[in-house]
N, C-alpha and C. Protein backbone atom coordinates (compact mmCIF):
# COMPACT_ATOMS: atom_id res chain seq x y z
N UNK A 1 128.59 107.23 249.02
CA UNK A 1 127.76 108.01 248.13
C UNK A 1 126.31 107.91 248.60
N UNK A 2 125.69 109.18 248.56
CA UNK A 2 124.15 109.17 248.80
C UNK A 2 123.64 108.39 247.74
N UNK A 3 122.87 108.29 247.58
CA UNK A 3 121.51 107.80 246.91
C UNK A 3 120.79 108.44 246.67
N UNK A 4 119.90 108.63 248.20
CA UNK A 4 118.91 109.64 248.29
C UNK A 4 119.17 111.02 248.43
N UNK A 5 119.87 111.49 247.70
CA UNK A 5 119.97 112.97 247.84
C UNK A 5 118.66 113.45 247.32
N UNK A 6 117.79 114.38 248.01
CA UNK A 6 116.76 115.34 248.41
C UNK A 6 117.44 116.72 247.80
N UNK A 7 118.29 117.40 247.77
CA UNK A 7 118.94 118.92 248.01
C UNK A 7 118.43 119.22 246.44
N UNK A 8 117.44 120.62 247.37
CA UNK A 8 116.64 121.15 246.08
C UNK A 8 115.50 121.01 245.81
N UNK A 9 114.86 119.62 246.38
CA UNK A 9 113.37 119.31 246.25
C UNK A 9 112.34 119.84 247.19
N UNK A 10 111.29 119.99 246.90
CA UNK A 10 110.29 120.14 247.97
C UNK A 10 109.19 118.57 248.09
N UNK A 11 109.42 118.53 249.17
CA UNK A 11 108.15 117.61 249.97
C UNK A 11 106.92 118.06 250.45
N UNK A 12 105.98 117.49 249.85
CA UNK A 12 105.00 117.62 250.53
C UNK A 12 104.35 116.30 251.42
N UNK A 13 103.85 116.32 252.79
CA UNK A 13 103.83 115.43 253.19
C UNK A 13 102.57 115.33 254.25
N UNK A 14 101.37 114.69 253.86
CA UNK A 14 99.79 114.91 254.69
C UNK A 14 99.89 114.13 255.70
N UNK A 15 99.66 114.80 256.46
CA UNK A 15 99.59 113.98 258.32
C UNK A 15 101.31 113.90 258.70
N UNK A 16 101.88 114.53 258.31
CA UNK A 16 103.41 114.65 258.58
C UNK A 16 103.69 114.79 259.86
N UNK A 17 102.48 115.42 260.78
CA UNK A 17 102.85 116.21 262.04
C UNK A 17 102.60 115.28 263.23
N UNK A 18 102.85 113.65 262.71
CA UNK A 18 102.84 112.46 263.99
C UNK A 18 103.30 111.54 263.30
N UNK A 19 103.54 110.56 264.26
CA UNK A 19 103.61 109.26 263.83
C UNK A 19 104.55 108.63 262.71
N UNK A 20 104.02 107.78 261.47
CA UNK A 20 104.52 107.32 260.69
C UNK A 20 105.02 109.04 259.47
N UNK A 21 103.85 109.57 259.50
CA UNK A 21 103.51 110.62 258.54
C UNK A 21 105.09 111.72 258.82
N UNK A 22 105.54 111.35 260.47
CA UNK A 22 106.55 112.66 261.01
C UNK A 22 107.75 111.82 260.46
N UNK A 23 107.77 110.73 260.56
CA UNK A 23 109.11 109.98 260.37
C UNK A 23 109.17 109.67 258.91
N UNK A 24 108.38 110.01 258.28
CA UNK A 24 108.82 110.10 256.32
C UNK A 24 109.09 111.86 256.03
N UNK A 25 108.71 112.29 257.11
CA UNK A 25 108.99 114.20 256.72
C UNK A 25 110.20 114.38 257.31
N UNK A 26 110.94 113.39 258.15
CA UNK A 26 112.11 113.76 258.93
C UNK A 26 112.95 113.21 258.05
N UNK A 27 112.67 111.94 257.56
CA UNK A 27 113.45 111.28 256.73
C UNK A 27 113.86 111.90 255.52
N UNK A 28 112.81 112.55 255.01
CA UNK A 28 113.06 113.11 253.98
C UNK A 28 113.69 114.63 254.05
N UNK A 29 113.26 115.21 254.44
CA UNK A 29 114.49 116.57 255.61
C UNK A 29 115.52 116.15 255.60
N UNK A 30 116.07 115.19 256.17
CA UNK A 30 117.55 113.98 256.82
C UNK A 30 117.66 114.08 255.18
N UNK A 31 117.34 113.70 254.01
CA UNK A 31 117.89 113.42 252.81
C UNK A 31 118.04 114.96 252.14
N UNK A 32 117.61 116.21 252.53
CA UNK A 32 118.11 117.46 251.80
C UNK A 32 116.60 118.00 251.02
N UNK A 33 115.42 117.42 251.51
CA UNK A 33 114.10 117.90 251.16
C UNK A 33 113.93 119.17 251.89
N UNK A 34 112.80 120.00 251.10
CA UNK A 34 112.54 121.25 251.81
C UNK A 34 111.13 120.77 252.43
N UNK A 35 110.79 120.06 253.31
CA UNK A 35 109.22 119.39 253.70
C UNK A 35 108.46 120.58 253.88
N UNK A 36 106.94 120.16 253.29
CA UNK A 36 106.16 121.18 254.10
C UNK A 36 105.31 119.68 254.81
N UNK A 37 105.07 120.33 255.91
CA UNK A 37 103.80 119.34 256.28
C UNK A 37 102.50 119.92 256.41
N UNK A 38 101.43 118.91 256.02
CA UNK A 38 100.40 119.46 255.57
C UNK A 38 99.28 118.76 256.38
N UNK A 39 98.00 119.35 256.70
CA UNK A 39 97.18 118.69 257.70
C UNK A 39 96.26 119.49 258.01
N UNK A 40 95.47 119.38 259.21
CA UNK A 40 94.41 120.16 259.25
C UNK A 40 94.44 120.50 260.93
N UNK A 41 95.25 120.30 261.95
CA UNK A 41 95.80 119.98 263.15
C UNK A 41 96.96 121.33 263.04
N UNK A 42 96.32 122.53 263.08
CA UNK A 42 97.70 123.57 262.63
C UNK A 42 98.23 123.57 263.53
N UNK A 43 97.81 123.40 264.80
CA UNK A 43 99.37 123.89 266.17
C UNK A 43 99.54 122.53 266.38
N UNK A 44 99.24 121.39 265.75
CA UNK A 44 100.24 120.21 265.93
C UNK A 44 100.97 120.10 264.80
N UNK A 45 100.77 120.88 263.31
CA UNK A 45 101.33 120.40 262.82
C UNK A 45 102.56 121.55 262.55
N UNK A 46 102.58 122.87 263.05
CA UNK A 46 103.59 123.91 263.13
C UNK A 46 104.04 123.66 264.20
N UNK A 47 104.18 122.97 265.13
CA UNK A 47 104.91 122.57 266.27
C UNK A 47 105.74 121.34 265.91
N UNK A 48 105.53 120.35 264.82
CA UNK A 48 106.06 119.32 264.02
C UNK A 48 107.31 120.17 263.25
N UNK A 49 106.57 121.26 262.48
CA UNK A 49 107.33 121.41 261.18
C UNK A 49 108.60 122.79 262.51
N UNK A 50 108.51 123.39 263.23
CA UNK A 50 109.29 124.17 264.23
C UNK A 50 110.35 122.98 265.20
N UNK A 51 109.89 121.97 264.93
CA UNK A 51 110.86 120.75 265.73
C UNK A 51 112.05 120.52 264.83
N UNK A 52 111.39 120.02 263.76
CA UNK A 52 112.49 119.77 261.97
C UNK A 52 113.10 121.17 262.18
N UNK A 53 113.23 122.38 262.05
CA UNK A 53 113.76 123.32 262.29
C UNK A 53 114.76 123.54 262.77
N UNK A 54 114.27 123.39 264.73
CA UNK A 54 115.32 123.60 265.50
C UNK A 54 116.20 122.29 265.30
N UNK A 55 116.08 121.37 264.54
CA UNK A 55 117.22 120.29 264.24
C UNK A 55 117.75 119.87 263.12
N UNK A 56 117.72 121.49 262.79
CA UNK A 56 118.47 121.93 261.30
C UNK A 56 117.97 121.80 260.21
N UNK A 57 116.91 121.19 260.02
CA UNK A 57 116.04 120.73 258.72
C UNK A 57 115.17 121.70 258.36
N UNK A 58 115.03 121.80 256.84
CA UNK A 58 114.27 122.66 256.45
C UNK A 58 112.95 122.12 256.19
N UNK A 59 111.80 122.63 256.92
CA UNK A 59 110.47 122.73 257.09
C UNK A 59 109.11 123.80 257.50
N UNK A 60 108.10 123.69 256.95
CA UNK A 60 107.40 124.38 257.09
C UNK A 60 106.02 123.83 257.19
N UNK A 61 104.56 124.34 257.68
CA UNK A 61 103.62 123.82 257.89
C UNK A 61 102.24 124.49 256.81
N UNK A 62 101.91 123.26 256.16
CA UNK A 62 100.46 124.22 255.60
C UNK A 62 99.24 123.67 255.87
N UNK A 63 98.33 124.29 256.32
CA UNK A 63 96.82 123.70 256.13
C UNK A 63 96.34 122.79 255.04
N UNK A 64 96.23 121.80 254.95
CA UNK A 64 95.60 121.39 254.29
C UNK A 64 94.18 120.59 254.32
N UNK A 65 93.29 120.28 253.85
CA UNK A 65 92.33 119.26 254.15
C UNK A 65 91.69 118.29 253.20
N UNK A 66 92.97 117.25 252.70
CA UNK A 66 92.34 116.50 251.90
C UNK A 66 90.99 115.63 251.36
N UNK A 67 90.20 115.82 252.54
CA UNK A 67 88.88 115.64 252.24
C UNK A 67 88.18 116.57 251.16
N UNK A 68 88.66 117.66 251.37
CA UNK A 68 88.14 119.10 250.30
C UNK A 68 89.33 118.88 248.80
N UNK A 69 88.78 118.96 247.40
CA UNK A 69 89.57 119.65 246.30
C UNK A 69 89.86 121.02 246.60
N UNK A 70 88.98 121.57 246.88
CA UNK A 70 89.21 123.25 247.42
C UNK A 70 89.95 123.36 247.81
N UNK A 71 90.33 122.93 249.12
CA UNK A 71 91.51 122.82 249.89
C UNK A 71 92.57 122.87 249.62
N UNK A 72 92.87 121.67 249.12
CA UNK A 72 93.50 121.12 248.26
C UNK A 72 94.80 121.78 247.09
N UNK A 73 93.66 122.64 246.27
CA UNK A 73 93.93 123.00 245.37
C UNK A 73 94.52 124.76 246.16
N UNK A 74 93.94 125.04 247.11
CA UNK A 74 94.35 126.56 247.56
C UNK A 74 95.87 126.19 248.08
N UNK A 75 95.56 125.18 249.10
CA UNK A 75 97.09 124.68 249.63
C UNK A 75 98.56 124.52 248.33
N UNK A 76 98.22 123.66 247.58
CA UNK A 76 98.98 123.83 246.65
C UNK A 76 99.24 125.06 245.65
N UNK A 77 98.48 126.15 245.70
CA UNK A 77 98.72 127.03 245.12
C UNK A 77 99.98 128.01 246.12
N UNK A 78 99.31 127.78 247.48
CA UNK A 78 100.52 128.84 248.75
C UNK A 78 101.26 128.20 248.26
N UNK A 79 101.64 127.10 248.22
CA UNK A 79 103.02 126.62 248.72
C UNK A 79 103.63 126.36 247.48
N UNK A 80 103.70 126.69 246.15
CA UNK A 80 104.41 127.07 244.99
C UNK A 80 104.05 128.57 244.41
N UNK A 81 103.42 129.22 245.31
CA UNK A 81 103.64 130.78 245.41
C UNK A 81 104.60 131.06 246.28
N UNK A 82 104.91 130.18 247.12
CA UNK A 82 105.96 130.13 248.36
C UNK A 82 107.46 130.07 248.21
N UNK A 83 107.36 129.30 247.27
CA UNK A 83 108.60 128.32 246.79
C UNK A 83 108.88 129.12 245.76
N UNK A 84 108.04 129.70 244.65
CA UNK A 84 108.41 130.76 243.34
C UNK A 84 109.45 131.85 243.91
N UNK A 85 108.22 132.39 245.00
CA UNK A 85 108.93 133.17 245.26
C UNK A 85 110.41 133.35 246.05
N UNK A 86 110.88 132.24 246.55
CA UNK A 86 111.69 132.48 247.30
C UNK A 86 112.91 132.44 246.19
């Protein structure tokens, strides 16, 4: 039996597109998450979220820049205008 079943959720996940940040967005993908990864590094981090992809996982990439609320707050608006709509 899973545990961690993910199927159905969305992830969001900042600095997802290296390192420690890629291996909690894969992990969580691997458990049935829909990841977005989020960052400010867009062709590293749509080249992250196009990797999860081609290895079956559902992912996607958004700008984000947590230094900014602005940001912030626009990012989270795409990406449950994203998700509504689908």
């Amino acid at each position: 039996m899973n545990h961690f079943d993910l199927n159905g959720k969305i992830a969001i996940v900042t600095g997802g597109h290296r390192g420690l940040g890629l291996g909690i967005a894969t992990k969580l993908a691997q458990a049935g998450a829909e990841v977005v990864i989020s960052g400010i590094m867009n062709q590293v981090g749509e080249y992250a979220a196009e990797t999860l992809l081609l290895n079956g996982l559902k992912a996607s990439y958004a700008h984000m820049d947590v230094r900014s609320n602005a940001s912030i707050f626009q990012s989270i608006d795409g990406i449950v205008s994203h998700f509504l709509a689908s």
